[in-house]
Protein backbone atom coordinates (compact mmCIF):
# COMPACT_ATOMS: atom_id res chain seq x y z
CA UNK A 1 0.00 0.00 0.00
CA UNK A 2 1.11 3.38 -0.42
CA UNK A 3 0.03 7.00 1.01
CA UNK A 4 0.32 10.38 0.35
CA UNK A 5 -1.02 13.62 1.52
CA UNK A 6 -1.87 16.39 -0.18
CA UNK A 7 -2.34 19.56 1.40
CA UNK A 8 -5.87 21.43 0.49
CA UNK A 9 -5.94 25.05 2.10
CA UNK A 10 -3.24 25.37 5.36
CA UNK A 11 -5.89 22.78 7.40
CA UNK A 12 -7.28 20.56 5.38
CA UNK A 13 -5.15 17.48 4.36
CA UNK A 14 -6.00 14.62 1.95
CA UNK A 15 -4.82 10.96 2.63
CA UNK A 16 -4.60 9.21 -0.25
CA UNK A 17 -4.61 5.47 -0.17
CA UNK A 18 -3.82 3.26 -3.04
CA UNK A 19 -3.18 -0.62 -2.89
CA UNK A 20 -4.36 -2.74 -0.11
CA UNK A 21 -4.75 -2.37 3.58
CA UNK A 22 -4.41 -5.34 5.47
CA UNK A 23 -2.97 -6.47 8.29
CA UNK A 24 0.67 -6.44 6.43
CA UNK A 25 -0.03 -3.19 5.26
CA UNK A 26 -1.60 -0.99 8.78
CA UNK A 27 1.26 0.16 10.10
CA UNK A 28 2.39 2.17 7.25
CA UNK A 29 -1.41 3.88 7.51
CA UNK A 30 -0.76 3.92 11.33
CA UNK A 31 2.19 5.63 10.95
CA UNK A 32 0.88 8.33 8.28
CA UNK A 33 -2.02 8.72 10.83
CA UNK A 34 -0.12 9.75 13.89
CA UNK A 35 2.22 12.81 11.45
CA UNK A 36 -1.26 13.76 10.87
CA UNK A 37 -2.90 13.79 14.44
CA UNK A 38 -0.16 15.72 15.78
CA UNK A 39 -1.67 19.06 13.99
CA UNK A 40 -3.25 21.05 16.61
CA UNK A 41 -6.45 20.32 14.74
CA UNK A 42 -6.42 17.63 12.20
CA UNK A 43 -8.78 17.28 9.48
CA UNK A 44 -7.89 14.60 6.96
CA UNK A 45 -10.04 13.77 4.28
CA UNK A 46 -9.49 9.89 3.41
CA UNK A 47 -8.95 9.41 -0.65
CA UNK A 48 -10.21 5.54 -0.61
CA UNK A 49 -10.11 5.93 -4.80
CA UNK A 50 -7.21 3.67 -5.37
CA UNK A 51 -7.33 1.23 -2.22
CA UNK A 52 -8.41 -2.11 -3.69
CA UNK A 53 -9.04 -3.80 -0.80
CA UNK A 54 -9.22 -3.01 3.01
CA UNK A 55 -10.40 -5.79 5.84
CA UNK A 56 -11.45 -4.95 9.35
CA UNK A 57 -7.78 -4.86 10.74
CA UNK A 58 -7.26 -1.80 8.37
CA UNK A 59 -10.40 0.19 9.18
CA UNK A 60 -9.46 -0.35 12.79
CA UNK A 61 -6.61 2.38 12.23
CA UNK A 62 -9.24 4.94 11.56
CA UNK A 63 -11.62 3.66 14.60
CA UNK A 64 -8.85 4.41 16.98
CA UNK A 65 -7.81 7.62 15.70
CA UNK A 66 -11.69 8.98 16.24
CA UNK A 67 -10.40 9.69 19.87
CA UNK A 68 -7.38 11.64 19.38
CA UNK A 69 -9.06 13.61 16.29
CA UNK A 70 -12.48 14.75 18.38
CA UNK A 71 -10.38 15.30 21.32
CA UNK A 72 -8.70 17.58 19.15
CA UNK A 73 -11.79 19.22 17.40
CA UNK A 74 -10.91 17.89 14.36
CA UNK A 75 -12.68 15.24 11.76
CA UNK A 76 -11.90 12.54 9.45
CA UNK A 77 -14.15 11.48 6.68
CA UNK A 78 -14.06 9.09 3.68
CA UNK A 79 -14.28 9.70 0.33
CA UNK A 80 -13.87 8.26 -3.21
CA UNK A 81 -14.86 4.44 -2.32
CA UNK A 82 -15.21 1.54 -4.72
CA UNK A 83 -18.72 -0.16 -4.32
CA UNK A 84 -16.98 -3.27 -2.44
CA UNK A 85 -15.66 -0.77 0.42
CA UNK A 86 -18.78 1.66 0.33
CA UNK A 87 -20.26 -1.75 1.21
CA UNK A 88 -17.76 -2.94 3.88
CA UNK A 89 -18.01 0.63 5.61
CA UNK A 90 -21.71 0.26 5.56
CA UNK A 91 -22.04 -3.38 6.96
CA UNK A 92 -19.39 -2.34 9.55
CA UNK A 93 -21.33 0.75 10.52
CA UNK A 94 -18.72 3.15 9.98
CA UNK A 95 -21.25 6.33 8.26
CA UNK A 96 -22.73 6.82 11.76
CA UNK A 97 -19.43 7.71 12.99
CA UNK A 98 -17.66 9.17 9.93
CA UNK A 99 -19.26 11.19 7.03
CA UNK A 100 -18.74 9.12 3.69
CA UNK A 101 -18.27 10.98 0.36
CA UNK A 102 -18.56 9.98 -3.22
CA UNK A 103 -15.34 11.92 -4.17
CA UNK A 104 -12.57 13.78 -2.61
CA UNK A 105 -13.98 17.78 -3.67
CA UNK A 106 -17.16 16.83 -2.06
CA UNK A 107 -15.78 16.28 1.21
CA UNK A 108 -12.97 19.03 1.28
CA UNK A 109 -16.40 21.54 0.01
CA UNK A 110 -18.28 20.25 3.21
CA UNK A 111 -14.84 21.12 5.01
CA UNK A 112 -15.45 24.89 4.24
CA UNK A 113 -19.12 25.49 5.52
């Protein structure tokens, strides 16, 4: 798996995610999440448009992070996702926590109301 962020205004930042996250690949997500948790108030739009697969051990990451980010003030939300993870995010429950996008502008426009 592989990440980047892109920055999208000074507080705003977009985590791209393209591969798979799995239980091989969660640390290198876990490690991308704590850089980004240590802004004062993170926001971090999740790019899911080029993951190909995630299981539960890789949406974990983001469960656990919750704390820290609404501590914080911040948010995280999800966008882009192929109809196998809008699915898994669904079944697992994860819109009543997180808001869910269909693509990346979406979700950074809902960052600036």
């Amino acid at each position: 798996m592989r990440t980047i962020v892109i920055e999208h205004h000074s507080d705003v930042a977009v985590l791209q995610l393209c591969g798979e996250l799995d239980a091989d690949t969660t640390r290198q997500l876990q490690a991308t999440l704590v850089e980004l948790l240590e802004r004062q108030v993170p926001r971090i739009v999740v790019d899911l448009t080029g993951l190909k697969f995630c299981d539960s051990v890789g949406l974990s990451s983001f469960i656990t992070s919750k704390q820290v980010i609404a501590a914080r003030g911040g948010w995280l939300s999800f966008a882009g996702a192929n109809p196998f993870l809008g699915q898994l995010m669904e079944t697992v429950g994860l819109g009543r926590y997180f808001a869910i996008f269909p693509e990346v502008d979406d979700a950074i426009a809902a960052a600036q109301l």
